[in-house]
Protein backbone atom coordinates (compact mmCIF):
# COMPACT_ATOMS: atom_id res chain seq x y z
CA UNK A 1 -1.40 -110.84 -12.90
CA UNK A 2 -2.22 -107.72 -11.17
CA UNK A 3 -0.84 -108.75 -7.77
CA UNK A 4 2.17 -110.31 -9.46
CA UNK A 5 3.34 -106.68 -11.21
CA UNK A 6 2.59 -105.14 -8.14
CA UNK A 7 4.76 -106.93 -5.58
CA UNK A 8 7.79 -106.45 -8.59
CA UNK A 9 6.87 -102.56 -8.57
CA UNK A 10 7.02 -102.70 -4.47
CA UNK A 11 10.36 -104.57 -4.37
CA UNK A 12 11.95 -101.82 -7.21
CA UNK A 13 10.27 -98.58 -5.25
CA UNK A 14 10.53 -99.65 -1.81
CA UNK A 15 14.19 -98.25 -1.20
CA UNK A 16 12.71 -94.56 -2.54
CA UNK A 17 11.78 -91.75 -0.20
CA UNK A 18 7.58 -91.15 -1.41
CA UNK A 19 7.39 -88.31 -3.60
CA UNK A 20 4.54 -86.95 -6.28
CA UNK A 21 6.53 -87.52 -9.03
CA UNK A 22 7.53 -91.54 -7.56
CA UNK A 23 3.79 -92.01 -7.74
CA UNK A 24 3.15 -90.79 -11.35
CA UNK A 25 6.02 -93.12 -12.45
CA UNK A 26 4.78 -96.16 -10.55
CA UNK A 27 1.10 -95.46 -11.90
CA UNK A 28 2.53 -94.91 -15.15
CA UNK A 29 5.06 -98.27 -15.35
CA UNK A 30 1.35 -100.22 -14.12
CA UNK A 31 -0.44 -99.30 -16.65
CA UNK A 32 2.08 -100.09 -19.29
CA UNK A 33 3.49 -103.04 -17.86
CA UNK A 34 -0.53 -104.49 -17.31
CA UNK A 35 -1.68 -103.88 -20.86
CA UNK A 36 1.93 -105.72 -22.14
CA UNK A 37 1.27 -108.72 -19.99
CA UNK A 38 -2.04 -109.59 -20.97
CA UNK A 39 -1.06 -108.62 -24.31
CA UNK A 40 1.83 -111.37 -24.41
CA UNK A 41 -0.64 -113.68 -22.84
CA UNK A 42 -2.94 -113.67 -24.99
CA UNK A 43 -0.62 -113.57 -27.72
CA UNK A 44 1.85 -115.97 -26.84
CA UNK A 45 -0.08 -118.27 -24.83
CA UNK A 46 1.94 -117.94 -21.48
CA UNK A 47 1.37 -118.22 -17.92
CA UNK A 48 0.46 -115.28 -15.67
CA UNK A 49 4.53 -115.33 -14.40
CA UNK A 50 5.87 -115.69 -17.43
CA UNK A 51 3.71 -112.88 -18.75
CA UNK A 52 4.60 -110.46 -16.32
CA UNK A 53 8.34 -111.42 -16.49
CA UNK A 54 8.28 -110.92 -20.25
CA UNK A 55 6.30 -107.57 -19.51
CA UNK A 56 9.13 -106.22 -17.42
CA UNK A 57 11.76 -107.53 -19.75
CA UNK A 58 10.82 -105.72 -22.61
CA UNK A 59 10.41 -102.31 -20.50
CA UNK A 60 14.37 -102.38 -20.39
CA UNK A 61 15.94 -101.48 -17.12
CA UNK A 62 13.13 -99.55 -14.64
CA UNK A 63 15.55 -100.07 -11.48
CA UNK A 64 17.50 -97.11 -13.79
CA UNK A 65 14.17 -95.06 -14.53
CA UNK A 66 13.51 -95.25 -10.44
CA UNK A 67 16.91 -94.44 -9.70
CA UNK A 68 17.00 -91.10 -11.71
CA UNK A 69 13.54 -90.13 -10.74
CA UNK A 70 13.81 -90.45 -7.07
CA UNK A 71 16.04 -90.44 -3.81
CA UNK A 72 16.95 -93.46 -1.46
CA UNK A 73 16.04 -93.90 1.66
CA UNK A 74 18.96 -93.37 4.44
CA UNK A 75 20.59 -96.56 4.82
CA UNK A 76 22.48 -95.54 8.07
CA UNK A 77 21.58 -97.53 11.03
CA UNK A 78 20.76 -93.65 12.63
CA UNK A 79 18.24 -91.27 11.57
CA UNK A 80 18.65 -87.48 11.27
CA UNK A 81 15.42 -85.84 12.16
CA UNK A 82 15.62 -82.68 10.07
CA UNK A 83 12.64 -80.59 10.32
CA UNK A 84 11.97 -78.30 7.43
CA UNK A 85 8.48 -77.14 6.30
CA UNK A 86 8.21 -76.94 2.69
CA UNK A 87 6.04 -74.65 2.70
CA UNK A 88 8.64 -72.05 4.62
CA UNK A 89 10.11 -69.35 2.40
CA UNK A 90 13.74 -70.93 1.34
CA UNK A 91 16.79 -68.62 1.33
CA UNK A 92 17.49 -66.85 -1.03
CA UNK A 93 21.26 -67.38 -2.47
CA UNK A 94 21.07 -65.04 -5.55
CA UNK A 95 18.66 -63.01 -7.56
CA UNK A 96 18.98 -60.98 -10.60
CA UNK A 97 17.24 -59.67 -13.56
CA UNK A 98 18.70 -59.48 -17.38
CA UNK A 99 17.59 -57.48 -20.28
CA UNK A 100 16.52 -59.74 -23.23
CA UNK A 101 17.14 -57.02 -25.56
CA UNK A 102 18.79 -58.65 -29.33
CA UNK A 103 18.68 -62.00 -27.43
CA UNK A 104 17.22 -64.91 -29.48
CA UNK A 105 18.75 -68.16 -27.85
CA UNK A 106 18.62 -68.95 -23.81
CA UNK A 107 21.39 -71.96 -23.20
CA UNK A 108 20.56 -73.61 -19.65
CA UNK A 109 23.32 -76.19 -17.77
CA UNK A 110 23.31 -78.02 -15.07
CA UNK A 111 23.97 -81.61 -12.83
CA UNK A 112 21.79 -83.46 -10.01
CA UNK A 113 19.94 -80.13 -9.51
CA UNK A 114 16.35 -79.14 -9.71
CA UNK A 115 15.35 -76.40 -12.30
CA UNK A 116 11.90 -74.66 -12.81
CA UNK A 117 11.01 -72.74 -16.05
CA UNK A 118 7.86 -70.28 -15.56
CA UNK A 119 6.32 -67.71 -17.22
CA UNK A 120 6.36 -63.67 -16.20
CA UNK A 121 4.66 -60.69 -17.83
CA UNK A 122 8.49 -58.89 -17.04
CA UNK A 123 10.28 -57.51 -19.48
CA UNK A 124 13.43 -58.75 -18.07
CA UNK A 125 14.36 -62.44 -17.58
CA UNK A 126 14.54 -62.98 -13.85
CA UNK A 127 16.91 -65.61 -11.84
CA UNK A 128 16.43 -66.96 -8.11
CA UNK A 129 18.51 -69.61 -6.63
CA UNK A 130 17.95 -71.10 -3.25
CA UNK A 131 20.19 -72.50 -0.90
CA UNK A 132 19.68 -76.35 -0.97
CA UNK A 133 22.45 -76.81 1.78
CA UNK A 134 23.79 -75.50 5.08
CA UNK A 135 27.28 -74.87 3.08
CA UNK A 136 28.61 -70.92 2.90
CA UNK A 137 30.36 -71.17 -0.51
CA UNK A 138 27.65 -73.39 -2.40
CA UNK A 139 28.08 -72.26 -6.12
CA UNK A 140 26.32 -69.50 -7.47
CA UNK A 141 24.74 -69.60 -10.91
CA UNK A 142 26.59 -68.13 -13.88
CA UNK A 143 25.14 -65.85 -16.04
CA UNK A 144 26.99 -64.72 -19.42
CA UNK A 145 26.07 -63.28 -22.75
CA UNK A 146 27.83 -63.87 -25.83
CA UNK A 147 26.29 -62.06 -29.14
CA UNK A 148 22.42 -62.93 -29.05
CA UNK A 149 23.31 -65.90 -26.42
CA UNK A 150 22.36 -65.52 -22.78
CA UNK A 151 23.79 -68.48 -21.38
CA UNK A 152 23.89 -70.13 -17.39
CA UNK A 153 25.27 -72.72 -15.96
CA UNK A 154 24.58 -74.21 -12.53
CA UNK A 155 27.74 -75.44 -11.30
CA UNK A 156 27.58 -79.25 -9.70
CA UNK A 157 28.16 -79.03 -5.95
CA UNK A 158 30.92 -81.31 -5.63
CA UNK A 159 30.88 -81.25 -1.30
CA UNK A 160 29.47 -84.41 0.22
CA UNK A 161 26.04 -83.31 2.31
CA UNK A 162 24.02 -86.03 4.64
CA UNK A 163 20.40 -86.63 4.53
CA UNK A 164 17.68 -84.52 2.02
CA UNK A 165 15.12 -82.58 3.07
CA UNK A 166 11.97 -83.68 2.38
CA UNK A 167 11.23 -79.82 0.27
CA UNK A 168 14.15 -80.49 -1.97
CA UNK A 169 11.46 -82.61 -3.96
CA UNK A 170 8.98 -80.17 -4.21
CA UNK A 171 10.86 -77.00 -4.60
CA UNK A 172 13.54 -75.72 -7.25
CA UNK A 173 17.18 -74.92 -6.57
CA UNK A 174 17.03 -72.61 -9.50
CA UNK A 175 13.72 -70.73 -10.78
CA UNK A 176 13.69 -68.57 -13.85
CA UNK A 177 11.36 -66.01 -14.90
CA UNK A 178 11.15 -66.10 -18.57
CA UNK A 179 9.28 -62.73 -20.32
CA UNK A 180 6.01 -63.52 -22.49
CA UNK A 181 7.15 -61.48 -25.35
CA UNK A 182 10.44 -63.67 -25.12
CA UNK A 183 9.97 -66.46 -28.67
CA UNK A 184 13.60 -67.29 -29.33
CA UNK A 185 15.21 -70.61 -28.51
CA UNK A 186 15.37 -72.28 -24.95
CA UNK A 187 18.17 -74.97 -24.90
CA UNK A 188 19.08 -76.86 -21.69
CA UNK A 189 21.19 -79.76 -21.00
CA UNK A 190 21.42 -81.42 -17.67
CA UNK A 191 21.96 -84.96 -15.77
CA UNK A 192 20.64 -86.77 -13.00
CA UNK A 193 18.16 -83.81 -12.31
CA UNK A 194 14.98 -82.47 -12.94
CA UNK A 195 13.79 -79.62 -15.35
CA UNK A 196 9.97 -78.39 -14.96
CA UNK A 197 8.90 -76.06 -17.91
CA UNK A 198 5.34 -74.54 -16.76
CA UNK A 199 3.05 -71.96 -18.83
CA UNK A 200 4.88 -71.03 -20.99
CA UNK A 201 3.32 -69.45 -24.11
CA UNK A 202 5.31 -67.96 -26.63
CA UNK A 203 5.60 -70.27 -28.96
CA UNK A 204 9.05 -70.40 -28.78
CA UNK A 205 11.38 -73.38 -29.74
CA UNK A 206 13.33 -75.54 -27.34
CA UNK A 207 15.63 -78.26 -27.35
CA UNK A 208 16.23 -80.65 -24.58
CA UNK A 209 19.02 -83.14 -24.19
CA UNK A 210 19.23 -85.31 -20.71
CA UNK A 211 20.91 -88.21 -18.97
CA UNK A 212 19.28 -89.76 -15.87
CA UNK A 213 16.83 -87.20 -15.31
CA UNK A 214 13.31 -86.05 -15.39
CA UNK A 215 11.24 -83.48 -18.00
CA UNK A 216 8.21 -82.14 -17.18
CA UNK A 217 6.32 -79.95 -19.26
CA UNK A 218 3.11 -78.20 -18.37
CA UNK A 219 0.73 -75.82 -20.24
CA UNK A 220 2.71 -74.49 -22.77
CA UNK A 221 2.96 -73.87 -26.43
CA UNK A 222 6.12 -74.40 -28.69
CA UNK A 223 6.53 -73.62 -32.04
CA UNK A 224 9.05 -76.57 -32.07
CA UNK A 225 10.29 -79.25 -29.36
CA UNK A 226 13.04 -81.48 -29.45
CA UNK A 227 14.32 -83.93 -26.32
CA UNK A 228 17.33 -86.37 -26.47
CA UNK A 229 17.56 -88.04 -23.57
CA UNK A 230 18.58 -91.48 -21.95
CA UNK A 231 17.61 -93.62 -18.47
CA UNK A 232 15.47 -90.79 -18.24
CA UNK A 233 11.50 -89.53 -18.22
CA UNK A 234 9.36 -86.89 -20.14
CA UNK A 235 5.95 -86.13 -19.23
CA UNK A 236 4.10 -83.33 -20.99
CA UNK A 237 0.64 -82.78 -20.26
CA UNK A 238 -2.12 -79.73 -21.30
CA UNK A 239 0.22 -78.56 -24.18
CA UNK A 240 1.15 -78.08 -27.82
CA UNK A 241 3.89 -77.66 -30.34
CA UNK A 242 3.79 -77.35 -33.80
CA UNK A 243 6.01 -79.87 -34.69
CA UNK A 244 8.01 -82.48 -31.75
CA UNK A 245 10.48 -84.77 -32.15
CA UNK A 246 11.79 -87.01 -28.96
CA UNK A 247 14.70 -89.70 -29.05
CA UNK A 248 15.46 -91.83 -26.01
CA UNK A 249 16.98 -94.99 -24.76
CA UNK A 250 16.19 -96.67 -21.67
CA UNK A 251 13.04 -94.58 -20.10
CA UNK A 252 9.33 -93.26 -20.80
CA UNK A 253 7.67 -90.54 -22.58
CA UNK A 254 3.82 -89.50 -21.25
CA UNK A 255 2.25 -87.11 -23.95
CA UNK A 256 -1.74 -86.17 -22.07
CA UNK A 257 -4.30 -83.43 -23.12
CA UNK A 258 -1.29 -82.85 -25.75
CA UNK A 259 -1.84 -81.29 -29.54
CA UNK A 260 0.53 -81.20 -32.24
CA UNK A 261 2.43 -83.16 -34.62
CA UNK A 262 5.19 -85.70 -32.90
CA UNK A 263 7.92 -88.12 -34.02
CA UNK A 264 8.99 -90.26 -30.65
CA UNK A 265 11.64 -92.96 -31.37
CA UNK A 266 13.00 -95.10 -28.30
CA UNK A 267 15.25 -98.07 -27.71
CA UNK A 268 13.40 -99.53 -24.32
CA UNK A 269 10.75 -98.36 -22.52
CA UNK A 270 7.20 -96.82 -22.79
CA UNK A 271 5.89 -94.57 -25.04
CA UNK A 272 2.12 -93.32 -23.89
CA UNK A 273 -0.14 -91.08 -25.63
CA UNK A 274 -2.81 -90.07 -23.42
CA UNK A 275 -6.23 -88.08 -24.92
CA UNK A 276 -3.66 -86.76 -28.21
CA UNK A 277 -4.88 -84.18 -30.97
CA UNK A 278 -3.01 -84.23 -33.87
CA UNK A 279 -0.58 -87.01 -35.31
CA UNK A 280 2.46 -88.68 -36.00
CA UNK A 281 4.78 -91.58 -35.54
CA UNK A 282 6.14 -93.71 -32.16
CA UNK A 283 8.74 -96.25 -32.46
CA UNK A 284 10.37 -98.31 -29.87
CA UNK A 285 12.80 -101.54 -30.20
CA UNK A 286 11.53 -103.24 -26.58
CA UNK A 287 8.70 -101.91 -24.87
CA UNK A 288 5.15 -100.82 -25.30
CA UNK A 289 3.67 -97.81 -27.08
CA UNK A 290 -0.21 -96.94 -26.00
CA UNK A 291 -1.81 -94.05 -28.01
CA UNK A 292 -5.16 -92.83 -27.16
CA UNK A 293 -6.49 -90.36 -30.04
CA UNK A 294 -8.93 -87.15 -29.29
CA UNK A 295 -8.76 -86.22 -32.50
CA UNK A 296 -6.57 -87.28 -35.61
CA UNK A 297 -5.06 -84.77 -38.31
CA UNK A 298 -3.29 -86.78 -40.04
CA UNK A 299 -1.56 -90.02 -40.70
CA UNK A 300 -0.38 -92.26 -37.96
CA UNK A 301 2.85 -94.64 -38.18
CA UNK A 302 3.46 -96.99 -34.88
CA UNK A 303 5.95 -99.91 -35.06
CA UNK A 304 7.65 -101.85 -32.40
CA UNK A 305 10.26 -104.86 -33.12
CA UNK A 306 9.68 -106.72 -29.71
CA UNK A 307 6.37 -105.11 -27.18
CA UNK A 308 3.14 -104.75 -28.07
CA UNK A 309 1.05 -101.37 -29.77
CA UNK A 310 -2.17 -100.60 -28.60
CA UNK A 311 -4.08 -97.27 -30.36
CA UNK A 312 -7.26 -96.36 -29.55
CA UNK A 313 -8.99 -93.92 -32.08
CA UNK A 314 -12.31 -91.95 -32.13
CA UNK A 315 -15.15 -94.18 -33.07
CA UNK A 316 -16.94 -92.29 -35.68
CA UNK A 317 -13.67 -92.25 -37.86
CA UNK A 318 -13.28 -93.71 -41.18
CA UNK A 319 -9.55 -94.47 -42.24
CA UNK A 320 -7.33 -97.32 -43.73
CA UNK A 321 -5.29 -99.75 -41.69
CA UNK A 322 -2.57 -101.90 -42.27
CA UNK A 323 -1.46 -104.21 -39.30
CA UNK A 324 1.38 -106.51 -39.59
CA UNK A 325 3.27 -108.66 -37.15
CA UNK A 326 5.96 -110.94 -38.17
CA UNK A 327 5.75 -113.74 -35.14
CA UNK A 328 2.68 -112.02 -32.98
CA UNK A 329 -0.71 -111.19 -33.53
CA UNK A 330 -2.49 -108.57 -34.99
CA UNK A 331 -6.41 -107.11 -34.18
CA UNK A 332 -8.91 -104.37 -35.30
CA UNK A 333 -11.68 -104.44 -32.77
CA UNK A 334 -15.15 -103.44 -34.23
CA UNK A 335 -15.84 -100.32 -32.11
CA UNK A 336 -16.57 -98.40 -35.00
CA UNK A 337 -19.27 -96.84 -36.11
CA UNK A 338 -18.65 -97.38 -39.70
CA UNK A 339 -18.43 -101.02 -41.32
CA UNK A 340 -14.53 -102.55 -41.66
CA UNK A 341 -13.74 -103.24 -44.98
CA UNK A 342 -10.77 -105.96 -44.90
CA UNK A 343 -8.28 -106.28 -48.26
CA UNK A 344 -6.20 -108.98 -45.84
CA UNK A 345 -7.27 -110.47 -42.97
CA UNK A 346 -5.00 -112.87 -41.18
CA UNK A 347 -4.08 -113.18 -37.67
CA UNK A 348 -0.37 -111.57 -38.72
CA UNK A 349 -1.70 -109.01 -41.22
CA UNK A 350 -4.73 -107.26 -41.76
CA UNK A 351 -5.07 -104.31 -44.67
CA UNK A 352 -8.24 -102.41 -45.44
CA UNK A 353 -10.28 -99.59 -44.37
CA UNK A 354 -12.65 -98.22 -41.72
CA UNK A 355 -15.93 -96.52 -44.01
CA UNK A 356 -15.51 -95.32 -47.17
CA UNK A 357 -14.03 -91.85 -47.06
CA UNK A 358 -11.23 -92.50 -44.85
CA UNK A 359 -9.64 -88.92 -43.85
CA UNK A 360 -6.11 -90.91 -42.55
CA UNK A 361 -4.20 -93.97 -43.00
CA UNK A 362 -3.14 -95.98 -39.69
CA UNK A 363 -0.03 -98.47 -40.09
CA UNK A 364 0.96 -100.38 -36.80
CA UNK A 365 4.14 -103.08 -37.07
CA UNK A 366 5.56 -105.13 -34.88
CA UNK A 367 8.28 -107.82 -35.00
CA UNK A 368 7.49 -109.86 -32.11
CA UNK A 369 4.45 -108.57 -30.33
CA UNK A 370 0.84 -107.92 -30.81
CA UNK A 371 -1.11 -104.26 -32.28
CA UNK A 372 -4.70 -103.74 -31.87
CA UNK A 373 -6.55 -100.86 -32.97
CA UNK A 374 -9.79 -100.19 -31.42
């Protein structure tokens, strides 16, 4: 089974020029698409190829996930050997700084760009583009302020270049400095791009809404996070929010070192919970949904009409269960260090409780699929 996802994830990534961010995604589609297939296998009693196939199936359309994540290889029969160190100070287009005095909401805009969020102990909020092409009149942010908006918009460059450098990967058309003290509301809204939000810690609230792109989110604190997004990817790792709430179709959502309380609903895809504290619910129609608990505050919800749920939960917990799976299977392993106490217990439906003084309730249903708690 292993070599068999593998040679699928080589045929759908071997048109893509290498990148960091291509490796976390093909890591990340592994790992989900492994624990679905032997999942269906053992629930469904296939072969190893039909396994797999279902396993893919169910993650909806990952040629579209690749496709906004990363850039194709040249298909010309010549090659253009540009030469360009990332490393090498890029030129500097446009720089400016703007007062965030009686400013509560920050709008953000842009297409097929890449856009980096960072933190600054400034008082003022500070903008950089870089030239991304050899082209004299490529567009120039626009900043504007209406009442207690700041709002800017990265026009599309609609002129047809050749070739990508190599740094255009690793480095940011647009960076923005964004004061400390600043704890209004971000807002951006982009396509076929990528948005990196990085240390940010003033518990502010943002809102995120994205076609074909990627999100990544790194050491920072929100008082409230919401993403929209479709054929897309969020990854948010060594973070926390107060409250979240994600909706996506088509595409992935990696929550790791991550503390808060969520609400992730998807149409096809992954949703993967990696080393959580806190709680919440994840739904998705086709795909797989892998939660991996620290620590638990609360009460957990996980359903998924056709994939498979897998939630692993600290083993000196007590809590109540209730599994159900309408045409699948349903497990609680006994990993815990308390005795499991079963009300039902069926190979569709299990209800009952980990020890006695349960401190959360754990419900996991699927339609077609298997959940296993361990």
């Amino acid at each position: 089974m292993d070599t068999l996802i593998k040679n699928k994830l080589t045929q759908l990534f071997k048109d893509y020029v290498p990148s960091s961010d291509l490796d976390d995604l093909h890591d990340e589609m592994y790992d989900d698409l492994f624990e679905s297939a032997n999942d269906i296998k053992h629930t469904e009693q296939l072969s190893d190829q039909e396994s797999v196939a279902k396993a893919f199936q169910q993650m909806g359309d990952l040629a579209d996930v690749i496709a906004k994540t990363g850039t194709k290889k040249s298909s010309h029969s010549f090659v253009f050997e540009f030469v360009f160190d990332s490393k090498k100070q890029q030129k500097i287009i446009y720089e400016d700084d703007f007062s965030l005095e009686k400013i509560d909401q920050i709008d953000l805009s842009f297409k097929s760009d890449a856009v980096r969020i960072v933190s600054t102990s400034s008082e003022k909020l500070k903008v950089t583009q870089y030239a991304k092409t050899n082209l004299l009149n490529e567009p120039l942010v626009q900043v504007s302020r209406k009442n207690s908006r700041l709002m800017l918009l990265l026009p599309e460059n609609h002129h047809i270049t050749i070739g990508l450098f190599a740094s255009d990967l690793q480095q940011p058309k647009l960076l923005i400095e964004l004061p400390q003290r600043f704890t209004g509301q971000l807002n951006t809204r982009f396509s076929s791009g990528s948005l990196r939000l990085s240390d940010l810690q003033n518990k502010l609230s943002s809102e995120a809404h994205f076609t074909s792109g990627l999100l990544q989110i790194d050491k920072c604190f929100f008082s409230n996070f919401n993403s929209i997004f479709s054929s897309g990817s969020v990854k948010i790792k060594q973070s926390s929010f107060e409250n979240s709430n994600t909706n996506f179709s088509s595409g992935s959502i990696r929550l790791k070192d991550v503390e808060g309380r969520y609400a992730i609903q998807g149409s096809s895809g992954s949703i993967h919970l990696d080393n959580v504290n806190g709680a919440g619910s994840a739904a998705i129609r086709s795909g797989s949904v892998h939660a991996s608990f620290q620590k638990v505050t609360d009460d957990l919800n996980f359903s998924a009409a056709s994939g498979s749920l897998k939630i692993h939960l600290p083993h000196e917990d007590q809590f109540s269960f209730k599994l159900a799976s309408r045409s699948g299977s349903v497990k609680i392993r006994d990993n815990f260090n308390a005795e499991i106490n079963f009300d039902i217990d069926s190979n569709s439906g299990k209800l009952g409780s980990v020890g006695d003084l349960t401190q959360y309730r754990v419900s996991a249903q699927t339609a077609s699929g298997s959940a296993v708690i361990d």
